[in-house]
C-alpha atoms as a PDB file:
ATOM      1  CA  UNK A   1      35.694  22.654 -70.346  1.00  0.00           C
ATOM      2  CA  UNK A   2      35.765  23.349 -66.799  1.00  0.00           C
ATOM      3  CA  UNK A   3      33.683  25.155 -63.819  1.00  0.00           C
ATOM      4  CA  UNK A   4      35.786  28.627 -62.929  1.00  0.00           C
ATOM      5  CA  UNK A   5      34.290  31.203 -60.414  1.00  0.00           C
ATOM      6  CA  UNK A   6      33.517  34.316 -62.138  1.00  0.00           C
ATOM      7  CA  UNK A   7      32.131  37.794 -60.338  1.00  0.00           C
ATOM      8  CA  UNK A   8      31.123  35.310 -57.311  1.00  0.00           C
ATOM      9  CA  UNK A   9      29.256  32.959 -59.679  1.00  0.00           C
ATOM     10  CA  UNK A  10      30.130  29.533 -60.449  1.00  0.00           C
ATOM     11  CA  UNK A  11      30.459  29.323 -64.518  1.00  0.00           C
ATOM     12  CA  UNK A  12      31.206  26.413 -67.122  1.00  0.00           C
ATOM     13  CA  UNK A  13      34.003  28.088 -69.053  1.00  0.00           C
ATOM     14  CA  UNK A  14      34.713  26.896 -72.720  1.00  0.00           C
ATOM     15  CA  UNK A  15      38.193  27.258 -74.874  1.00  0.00           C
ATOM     16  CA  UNK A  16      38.050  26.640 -78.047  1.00  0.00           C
ATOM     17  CA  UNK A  17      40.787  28.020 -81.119  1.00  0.00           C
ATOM     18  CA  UNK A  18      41.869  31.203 -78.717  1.00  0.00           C
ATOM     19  CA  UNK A  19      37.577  31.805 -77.753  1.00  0.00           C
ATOM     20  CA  UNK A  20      36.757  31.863 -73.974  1.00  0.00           C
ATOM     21  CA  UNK A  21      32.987  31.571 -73.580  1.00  0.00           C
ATOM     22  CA  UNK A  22      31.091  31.459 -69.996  1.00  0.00           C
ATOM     23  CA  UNK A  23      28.084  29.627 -69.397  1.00  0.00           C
ATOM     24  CA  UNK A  24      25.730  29.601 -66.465  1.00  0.00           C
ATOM     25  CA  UNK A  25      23.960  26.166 -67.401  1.00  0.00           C
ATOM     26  CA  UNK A  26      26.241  22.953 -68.135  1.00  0.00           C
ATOM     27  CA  UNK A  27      24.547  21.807 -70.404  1.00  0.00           C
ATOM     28  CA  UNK A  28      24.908  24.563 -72.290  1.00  0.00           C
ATOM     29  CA  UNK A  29      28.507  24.644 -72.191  1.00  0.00           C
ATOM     30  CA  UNK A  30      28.538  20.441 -72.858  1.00  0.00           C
ATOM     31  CA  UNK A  31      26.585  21.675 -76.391  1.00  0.00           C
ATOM     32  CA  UNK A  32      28.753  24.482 -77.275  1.00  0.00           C
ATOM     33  CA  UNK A  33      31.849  22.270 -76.029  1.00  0.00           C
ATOM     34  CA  UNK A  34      30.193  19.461 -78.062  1.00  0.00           C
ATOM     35  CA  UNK A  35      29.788  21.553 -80.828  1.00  0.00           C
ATOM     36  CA  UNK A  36      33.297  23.010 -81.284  1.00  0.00           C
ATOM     37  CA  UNK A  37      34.866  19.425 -81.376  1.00  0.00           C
ATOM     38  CA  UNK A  38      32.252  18.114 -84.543  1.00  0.00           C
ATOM     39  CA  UNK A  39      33.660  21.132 -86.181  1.00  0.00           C
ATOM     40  CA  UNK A  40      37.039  20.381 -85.468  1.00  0.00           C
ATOM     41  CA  UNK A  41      36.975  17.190 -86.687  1.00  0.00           C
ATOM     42  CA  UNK A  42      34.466  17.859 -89.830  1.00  0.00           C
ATOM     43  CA  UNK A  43      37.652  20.158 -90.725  1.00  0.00           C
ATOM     44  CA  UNK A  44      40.225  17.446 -89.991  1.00  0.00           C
ATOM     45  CA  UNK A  45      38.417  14.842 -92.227  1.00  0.00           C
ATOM     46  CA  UNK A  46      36.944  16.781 -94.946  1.00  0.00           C
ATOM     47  CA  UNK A  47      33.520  15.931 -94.062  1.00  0.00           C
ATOM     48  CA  UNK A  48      30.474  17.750 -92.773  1.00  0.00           C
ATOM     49  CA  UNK A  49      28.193  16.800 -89.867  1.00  0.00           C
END
C-alpha cells in the first residue's frame, strides 16, 4: 500500500496477487489492503475469517 500521484490526484494504490486498485480515501484502501491479507492468510491456514 502506498500514496502514488495519478492524473494530478494523490491516490492510495493497492497490490494484491497481480490486482492494482486506486483509492481516493485511505481508509478505504487500509480496508481493502486489510482485507486482501485475512484472505491470504485464511488460505494459508485452512481457516475462514
Amino acid at each position: 500500500m502506498k500514496q502514488v500521484e495519478k492524473d494530478g490526484l494523490l491516490l492510495w494504490e493497492v497490490c494484491h496477487g497481480g490486482t492494482v486498485r486506486h483509492f481516493r480515501e485511505d481508509w478505504r484502501a487500509r480496508w481493502y489492503y486489510e482485507s486482501c491479507i485475512r484472505l491470504y492468510r485464511s488460505r494459508l491456514t485452512g481457516k475462514q475469517g
